[in-house]
PDB file of N, CA and C in Angstrom:
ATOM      1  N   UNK A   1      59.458  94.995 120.851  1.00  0.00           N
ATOM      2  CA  UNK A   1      60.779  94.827 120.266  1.00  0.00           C
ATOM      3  C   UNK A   1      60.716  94.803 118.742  1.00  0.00           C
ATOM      4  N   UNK A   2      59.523  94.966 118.372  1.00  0.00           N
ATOM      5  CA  UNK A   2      59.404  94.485 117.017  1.00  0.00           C
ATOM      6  C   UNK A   2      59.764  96.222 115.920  1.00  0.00           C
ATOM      7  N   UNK A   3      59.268  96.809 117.137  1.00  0.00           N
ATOM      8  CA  UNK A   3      59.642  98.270 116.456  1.00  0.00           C
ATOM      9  C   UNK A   3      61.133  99.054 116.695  1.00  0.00           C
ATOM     10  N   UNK A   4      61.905  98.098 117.165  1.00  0.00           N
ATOM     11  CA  UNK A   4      63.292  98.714 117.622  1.00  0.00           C
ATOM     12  C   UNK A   4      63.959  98.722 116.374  1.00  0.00           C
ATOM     13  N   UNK A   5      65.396  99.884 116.562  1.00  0.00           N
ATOM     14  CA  UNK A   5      65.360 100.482 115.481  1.00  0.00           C
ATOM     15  C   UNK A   5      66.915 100.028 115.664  1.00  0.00           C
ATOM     16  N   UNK A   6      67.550  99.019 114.421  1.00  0.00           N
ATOM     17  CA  UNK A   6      68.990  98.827 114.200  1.00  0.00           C
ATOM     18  C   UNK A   6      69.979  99.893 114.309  1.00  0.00           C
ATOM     19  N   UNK A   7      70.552 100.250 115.200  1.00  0.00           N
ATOM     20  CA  UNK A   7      72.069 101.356 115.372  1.00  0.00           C
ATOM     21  C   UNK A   7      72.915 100.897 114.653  1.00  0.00           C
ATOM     22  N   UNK A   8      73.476 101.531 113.667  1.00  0.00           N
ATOM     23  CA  UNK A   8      74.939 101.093 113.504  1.00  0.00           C
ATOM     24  C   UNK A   8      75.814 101.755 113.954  1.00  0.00           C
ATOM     25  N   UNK A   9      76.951 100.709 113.988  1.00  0.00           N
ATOM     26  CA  UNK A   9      77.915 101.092 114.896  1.00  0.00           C
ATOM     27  C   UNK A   9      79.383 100.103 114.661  1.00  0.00           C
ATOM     28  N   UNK A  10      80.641 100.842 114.839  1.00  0.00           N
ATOM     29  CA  UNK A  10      81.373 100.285 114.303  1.00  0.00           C
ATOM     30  C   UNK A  10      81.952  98.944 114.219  1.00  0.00           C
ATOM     31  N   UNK A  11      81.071  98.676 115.750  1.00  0.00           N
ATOM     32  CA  UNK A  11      81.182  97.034 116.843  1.00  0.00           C
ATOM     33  C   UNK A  11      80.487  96.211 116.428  1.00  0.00           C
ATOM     34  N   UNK A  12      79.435  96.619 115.286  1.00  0.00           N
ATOM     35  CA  UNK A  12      78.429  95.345 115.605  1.00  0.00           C
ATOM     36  C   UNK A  12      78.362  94.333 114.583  1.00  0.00           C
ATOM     37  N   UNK A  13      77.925  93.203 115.339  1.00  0.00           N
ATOM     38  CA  UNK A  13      78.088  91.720 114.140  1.00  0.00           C
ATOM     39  C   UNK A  13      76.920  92.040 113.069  1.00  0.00           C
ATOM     40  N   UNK A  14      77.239  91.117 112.452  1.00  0.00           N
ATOM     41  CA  UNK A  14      76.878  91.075 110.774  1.00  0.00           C
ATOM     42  C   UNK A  14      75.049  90.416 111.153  1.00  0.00           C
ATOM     43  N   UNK A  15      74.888  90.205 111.893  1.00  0.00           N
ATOM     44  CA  UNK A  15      73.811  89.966 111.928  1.00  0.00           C
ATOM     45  C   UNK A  15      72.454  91.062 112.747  1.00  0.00           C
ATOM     46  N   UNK A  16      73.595  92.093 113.095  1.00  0.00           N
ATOM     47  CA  UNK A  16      72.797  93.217 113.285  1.00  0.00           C
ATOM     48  C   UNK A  16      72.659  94.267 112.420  1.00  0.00           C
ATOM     49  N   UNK A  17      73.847  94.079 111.447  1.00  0.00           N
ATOM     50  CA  UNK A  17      73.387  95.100 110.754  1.00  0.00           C
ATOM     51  C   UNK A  17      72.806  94.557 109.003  1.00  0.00           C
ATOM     52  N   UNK A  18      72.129  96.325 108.515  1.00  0.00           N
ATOM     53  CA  UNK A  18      71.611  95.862 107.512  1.00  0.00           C
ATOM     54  C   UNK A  18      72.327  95.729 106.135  1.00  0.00           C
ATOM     55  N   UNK A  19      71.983  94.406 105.561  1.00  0.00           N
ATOM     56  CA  UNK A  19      72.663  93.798 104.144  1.00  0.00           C
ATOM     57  C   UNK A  19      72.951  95.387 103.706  1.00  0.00           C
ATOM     58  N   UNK A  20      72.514  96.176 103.071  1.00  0.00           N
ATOM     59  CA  UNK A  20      72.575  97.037 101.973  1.00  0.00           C
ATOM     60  C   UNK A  20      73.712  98.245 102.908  1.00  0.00           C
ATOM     61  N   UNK A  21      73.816  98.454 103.947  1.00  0.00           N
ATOM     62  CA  UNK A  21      74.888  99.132 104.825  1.00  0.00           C
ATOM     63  C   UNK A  21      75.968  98.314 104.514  1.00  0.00           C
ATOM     64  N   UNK A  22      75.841  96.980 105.014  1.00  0.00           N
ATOM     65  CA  UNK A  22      77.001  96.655 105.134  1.00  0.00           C
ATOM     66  C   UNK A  22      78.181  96.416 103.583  1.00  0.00           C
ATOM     67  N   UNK A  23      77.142  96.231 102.652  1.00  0.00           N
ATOM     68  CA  UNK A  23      78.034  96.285 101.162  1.00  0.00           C
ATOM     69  C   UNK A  23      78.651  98.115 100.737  1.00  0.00           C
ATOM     70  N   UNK A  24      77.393  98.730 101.486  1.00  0.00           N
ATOM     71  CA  UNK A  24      77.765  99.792 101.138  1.00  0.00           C
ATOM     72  C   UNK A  24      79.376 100.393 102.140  1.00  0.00           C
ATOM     73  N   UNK A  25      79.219 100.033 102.994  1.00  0.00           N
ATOM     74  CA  UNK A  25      80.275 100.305 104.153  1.00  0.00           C
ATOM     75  C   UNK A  25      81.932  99.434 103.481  1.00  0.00           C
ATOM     76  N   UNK A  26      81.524  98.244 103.004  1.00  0.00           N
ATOM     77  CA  UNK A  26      82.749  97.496 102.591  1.00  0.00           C
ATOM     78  C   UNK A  26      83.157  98.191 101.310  1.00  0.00           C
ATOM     79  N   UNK A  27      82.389  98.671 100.435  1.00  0.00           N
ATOM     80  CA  UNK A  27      82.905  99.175  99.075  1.00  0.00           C
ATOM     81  C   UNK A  27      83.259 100.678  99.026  1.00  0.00           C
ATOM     82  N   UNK A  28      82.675 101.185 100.437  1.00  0.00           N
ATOM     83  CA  UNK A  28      83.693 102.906 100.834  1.00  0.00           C
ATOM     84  C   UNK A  28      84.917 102.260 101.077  1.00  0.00           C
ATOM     85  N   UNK A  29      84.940 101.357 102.182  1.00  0.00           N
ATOM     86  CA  UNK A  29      86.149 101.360 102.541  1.00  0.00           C
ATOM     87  C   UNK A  29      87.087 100.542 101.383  1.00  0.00           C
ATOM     88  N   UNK A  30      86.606  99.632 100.643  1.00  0.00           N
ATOM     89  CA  UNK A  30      87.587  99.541  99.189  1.00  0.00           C
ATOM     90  C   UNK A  30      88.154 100.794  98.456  1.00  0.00           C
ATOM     91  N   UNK A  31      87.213 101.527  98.436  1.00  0.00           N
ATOM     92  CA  UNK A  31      87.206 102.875  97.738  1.00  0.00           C
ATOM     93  C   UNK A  31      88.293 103.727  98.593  1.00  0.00           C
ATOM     94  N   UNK A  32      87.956 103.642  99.507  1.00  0.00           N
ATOM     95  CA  UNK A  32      88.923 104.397 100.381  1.00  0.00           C
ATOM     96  C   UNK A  32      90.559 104.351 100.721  1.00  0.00           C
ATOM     97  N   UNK A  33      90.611 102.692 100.218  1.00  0.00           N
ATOM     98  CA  UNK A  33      92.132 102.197 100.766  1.00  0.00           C
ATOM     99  C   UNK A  33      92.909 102.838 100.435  1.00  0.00           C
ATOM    100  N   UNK A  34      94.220 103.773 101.154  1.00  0.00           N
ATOM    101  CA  UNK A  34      95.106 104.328 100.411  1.00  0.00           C
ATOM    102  C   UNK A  34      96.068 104.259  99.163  1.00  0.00           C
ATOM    103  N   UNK A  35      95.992 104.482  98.121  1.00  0.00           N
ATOM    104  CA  UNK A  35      96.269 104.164  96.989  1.00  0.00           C
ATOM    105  C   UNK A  35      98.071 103.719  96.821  1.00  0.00           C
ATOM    106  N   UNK A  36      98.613 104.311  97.905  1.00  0.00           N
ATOM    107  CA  UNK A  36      99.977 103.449  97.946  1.00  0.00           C
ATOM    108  C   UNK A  36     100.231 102.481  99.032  1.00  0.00           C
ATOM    109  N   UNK A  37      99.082 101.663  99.370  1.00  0.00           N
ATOM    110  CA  UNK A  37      98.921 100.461 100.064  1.00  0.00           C
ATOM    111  C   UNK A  37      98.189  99.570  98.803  1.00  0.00           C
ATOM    112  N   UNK A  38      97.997  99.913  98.071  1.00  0.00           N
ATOM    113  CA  UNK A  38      97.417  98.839  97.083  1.00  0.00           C
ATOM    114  C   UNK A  38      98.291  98.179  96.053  1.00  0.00           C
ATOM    115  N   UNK A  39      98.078  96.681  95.288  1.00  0.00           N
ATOM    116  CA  UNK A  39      98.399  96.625  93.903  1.00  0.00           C
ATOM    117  C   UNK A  39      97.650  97.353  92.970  1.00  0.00           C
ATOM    118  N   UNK A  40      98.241  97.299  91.780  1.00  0.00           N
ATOM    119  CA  UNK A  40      98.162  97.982  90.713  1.00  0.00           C
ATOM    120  C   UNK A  40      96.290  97.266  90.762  1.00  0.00           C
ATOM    121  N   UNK A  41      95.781  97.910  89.483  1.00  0.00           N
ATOM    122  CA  UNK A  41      94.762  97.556  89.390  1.00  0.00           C
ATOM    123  C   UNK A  41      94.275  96.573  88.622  1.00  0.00           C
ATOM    124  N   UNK A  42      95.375  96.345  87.581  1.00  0.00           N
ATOM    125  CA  UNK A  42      95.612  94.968  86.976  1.00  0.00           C
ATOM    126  C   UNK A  42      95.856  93.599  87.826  1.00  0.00           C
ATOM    127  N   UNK A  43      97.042  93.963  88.977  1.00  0.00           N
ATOM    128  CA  UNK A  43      96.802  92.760  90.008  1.00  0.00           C
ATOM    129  C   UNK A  43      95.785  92.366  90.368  1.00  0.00           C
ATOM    130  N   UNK A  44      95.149  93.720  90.771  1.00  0.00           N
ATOM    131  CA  UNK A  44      94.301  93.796  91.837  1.00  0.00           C
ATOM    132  C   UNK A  44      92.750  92.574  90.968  1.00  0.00           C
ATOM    133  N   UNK A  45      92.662  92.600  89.911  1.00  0.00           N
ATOM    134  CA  UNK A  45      91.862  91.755  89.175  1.00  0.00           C
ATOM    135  C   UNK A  45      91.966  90.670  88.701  1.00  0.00           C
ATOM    136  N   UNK A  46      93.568  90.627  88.902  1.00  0.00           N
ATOM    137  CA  UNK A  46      94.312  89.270  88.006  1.00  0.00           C
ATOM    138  C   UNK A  46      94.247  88.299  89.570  1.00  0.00           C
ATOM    139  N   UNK A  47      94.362  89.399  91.004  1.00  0.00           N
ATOM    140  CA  UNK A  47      94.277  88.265  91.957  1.00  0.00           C
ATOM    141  C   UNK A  47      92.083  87.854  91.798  1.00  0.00           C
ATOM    142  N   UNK A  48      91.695  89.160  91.884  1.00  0.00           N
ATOM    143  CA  UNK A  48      89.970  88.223  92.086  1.00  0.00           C
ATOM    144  C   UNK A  48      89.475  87.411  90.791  1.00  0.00           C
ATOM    145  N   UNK A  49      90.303  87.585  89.801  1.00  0.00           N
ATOM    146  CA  UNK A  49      90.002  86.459  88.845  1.00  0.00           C
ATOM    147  C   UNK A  49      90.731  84.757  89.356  1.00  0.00           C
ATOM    148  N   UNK A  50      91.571  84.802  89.957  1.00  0.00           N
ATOM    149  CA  UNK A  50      91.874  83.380  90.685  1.00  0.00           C
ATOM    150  C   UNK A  50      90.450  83.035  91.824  1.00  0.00           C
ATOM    151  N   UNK A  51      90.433  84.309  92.379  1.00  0.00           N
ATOM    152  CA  UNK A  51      89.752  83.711  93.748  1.00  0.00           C
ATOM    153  C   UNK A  51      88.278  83.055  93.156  1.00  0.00           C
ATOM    154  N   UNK A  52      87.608  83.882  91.964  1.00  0.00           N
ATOM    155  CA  UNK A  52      86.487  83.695  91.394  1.00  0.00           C
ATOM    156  C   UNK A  52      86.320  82.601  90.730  1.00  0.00           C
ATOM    157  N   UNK A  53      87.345  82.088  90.429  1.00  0.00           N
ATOM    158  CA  UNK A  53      87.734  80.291  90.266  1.00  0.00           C
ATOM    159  C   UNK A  53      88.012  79.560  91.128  1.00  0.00           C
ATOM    160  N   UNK A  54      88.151  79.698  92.300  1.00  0.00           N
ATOM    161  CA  UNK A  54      88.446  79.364  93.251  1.00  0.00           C
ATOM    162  C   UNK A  54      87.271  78.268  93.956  1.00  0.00           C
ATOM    163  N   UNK A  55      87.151  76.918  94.547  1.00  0.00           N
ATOM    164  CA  UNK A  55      86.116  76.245  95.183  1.00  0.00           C
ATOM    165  C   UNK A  55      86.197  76.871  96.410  1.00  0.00           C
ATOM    166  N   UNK A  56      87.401  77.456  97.256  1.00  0.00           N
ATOM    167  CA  UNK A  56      87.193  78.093  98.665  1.00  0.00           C
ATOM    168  C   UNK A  56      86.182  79.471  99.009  1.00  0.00           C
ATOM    169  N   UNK A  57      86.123  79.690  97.595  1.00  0.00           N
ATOM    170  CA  UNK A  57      85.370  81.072  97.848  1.00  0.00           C
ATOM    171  C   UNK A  57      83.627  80.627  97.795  1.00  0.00           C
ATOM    172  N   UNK A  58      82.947  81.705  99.126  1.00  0.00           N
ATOM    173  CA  UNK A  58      82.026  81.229  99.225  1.00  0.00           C
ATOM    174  C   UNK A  58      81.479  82.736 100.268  1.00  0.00           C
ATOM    175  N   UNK A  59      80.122  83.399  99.480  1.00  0.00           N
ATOM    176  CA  UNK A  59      79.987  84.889  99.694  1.00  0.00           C
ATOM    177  C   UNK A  59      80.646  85.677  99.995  1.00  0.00           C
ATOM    178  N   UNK A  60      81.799  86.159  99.111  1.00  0.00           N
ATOM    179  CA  UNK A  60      82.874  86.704  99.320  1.00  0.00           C
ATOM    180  C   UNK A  60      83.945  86.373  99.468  1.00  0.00           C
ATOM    181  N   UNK A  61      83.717  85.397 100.787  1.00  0.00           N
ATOM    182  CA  UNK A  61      84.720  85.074 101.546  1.00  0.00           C
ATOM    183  C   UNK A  61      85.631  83.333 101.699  1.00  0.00           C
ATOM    184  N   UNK A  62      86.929  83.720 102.342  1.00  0.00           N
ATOM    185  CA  UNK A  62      87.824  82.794 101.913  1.00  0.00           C
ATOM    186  C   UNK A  62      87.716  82.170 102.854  1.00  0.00           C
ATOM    187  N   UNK A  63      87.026  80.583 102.989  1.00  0.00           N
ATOM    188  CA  UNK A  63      87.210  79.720 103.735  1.00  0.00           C
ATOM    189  C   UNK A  63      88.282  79.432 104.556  1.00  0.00           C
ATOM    190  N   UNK A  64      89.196  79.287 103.638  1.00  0.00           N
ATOM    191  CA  UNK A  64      90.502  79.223 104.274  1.00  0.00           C
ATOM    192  C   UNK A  64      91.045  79.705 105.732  1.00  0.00           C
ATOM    193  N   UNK A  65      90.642  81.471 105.422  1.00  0.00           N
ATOM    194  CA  UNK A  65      91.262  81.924 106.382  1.00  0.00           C
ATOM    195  C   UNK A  65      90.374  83.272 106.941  1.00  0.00           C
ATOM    196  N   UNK A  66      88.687  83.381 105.961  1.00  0.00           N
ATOM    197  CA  UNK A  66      87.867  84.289 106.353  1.00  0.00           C
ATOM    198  C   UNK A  66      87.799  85.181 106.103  1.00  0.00           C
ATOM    199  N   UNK A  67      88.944  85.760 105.257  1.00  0.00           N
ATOM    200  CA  UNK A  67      88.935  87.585 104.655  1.00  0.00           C
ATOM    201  C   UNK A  67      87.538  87.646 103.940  1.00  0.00           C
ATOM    202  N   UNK A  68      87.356  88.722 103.549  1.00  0.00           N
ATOM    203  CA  UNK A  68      86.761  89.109 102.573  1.00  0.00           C
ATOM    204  C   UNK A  68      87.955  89.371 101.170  1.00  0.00           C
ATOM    205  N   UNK A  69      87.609  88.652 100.672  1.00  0.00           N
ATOM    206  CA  UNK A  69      88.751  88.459  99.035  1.00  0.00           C
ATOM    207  C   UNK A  69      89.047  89.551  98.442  1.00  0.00           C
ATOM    208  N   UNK A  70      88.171  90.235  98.138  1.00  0.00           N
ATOM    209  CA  UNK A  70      88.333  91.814  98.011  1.00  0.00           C
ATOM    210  C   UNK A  70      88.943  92.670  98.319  1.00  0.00           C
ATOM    211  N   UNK A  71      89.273  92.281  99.580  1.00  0.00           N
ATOM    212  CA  UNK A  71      89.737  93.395 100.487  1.00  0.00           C
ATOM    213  C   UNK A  71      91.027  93.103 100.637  1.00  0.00           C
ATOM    214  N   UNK A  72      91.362  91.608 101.001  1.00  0.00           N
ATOM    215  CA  UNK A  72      92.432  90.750 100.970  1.00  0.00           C
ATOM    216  C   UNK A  72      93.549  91.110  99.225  1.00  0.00           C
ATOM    217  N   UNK A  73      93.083  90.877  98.539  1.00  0.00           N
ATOM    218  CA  UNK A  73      93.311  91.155  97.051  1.00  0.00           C
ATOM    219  C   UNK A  73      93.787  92.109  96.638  1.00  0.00           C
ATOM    220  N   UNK A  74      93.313  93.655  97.511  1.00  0.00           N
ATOM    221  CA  UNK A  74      93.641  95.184  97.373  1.00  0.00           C
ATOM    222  C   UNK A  74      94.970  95.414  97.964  1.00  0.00           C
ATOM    223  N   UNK A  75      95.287  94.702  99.320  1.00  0.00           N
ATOM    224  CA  UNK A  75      96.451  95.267  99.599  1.00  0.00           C
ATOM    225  C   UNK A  75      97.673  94.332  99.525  1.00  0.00           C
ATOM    226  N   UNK A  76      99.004  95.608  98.998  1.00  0.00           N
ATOM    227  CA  UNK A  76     100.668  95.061  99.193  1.00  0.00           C
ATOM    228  C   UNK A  76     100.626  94.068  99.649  1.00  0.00           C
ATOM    229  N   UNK A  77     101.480  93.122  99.542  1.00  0.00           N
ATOM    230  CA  UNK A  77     101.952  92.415 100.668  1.00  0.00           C
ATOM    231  C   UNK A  77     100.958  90.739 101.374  1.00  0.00           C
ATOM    232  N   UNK A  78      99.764  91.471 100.410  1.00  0.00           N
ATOM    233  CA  UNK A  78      98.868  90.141 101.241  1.00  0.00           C
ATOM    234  C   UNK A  78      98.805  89.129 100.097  1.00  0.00           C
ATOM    235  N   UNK A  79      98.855  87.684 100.495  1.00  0.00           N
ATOM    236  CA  UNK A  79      98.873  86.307  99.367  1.00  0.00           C
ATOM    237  C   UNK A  79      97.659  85.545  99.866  1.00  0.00           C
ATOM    238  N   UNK A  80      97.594  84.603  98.715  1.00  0.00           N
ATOM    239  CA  UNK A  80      96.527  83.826  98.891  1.00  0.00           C
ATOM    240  C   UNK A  80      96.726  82.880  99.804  1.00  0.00           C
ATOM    241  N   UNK A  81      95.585  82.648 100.822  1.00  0.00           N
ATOM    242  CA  UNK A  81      95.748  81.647 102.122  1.00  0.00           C
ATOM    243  C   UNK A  81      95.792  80.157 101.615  1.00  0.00           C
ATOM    244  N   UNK A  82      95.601  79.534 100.390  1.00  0.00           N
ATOM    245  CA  UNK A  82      95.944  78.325  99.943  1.00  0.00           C
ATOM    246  C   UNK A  82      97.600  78.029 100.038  1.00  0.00           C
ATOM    247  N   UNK A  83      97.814  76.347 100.474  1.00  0.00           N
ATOM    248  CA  UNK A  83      98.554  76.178 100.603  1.00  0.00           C
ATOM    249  C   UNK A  83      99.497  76.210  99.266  1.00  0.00           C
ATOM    250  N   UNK A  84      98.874  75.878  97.964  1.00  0.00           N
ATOM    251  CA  UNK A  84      99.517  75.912  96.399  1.00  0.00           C
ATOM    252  C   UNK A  84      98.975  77.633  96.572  1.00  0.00           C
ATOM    253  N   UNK A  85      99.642  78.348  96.541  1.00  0.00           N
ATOM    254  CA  UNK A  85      99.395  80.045  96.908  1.00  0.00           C
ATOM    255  C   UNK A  85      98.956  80.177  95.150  1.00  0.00           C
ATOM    256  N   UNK A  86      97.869  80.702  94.797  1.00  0.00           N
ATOM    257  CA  UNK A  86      97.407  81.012  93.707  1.00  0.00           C
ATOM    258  C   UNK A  86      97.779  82.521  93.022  1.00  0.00           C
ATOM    259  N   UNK A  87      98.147  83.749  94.312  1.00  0.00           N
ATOM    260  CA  UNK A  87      98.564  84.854  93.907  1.00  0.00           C
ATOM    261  C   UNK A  87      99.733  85.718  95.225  1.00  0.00           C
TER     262      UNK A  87
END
């Protein structure tokens, strides 16, 4: 088993796949988001400059409610999961 070889695949948990896929896989698909599903790109920084001050944030991600902040941050429509809503 020691020589088995990690598949990726669109199903699988974070603990099967490899670190450097999986940043690479999250920052296509940032890259990818359709550009009239997003805020501007000024939001889009003015929200990860809150989160990056933020004590909930913790590798990426929002305690709160588990997004990835990033991703959360990019699109219309989505707010911060704190109850004092920061953005």
């Amino acid at each position: 088993m020691d020589n088995a070889v990690k598949i990726k695949c669109r199903k699988c948990l974070l603990e099967d796949m490899d670190e450097n896929d999986f940043l690479r896989d999250m920052r296509s698909h940032i890259e990818a988001y359709p550009t009239d599903k997003r805020v501007s790109e000024e939001e889009y920084r003015r929200r990860l400059d809150f989160c990056k001050g933020c004590e909930k944030l913790v590798d990426g991600m929002c305690v709160l409610c588990g997004c990835y902040v990033e991703l959360r941050a990019l699109k219309i429509g989505m707010r911060c999961a704190d109850i004092n809503k920061k953005w």
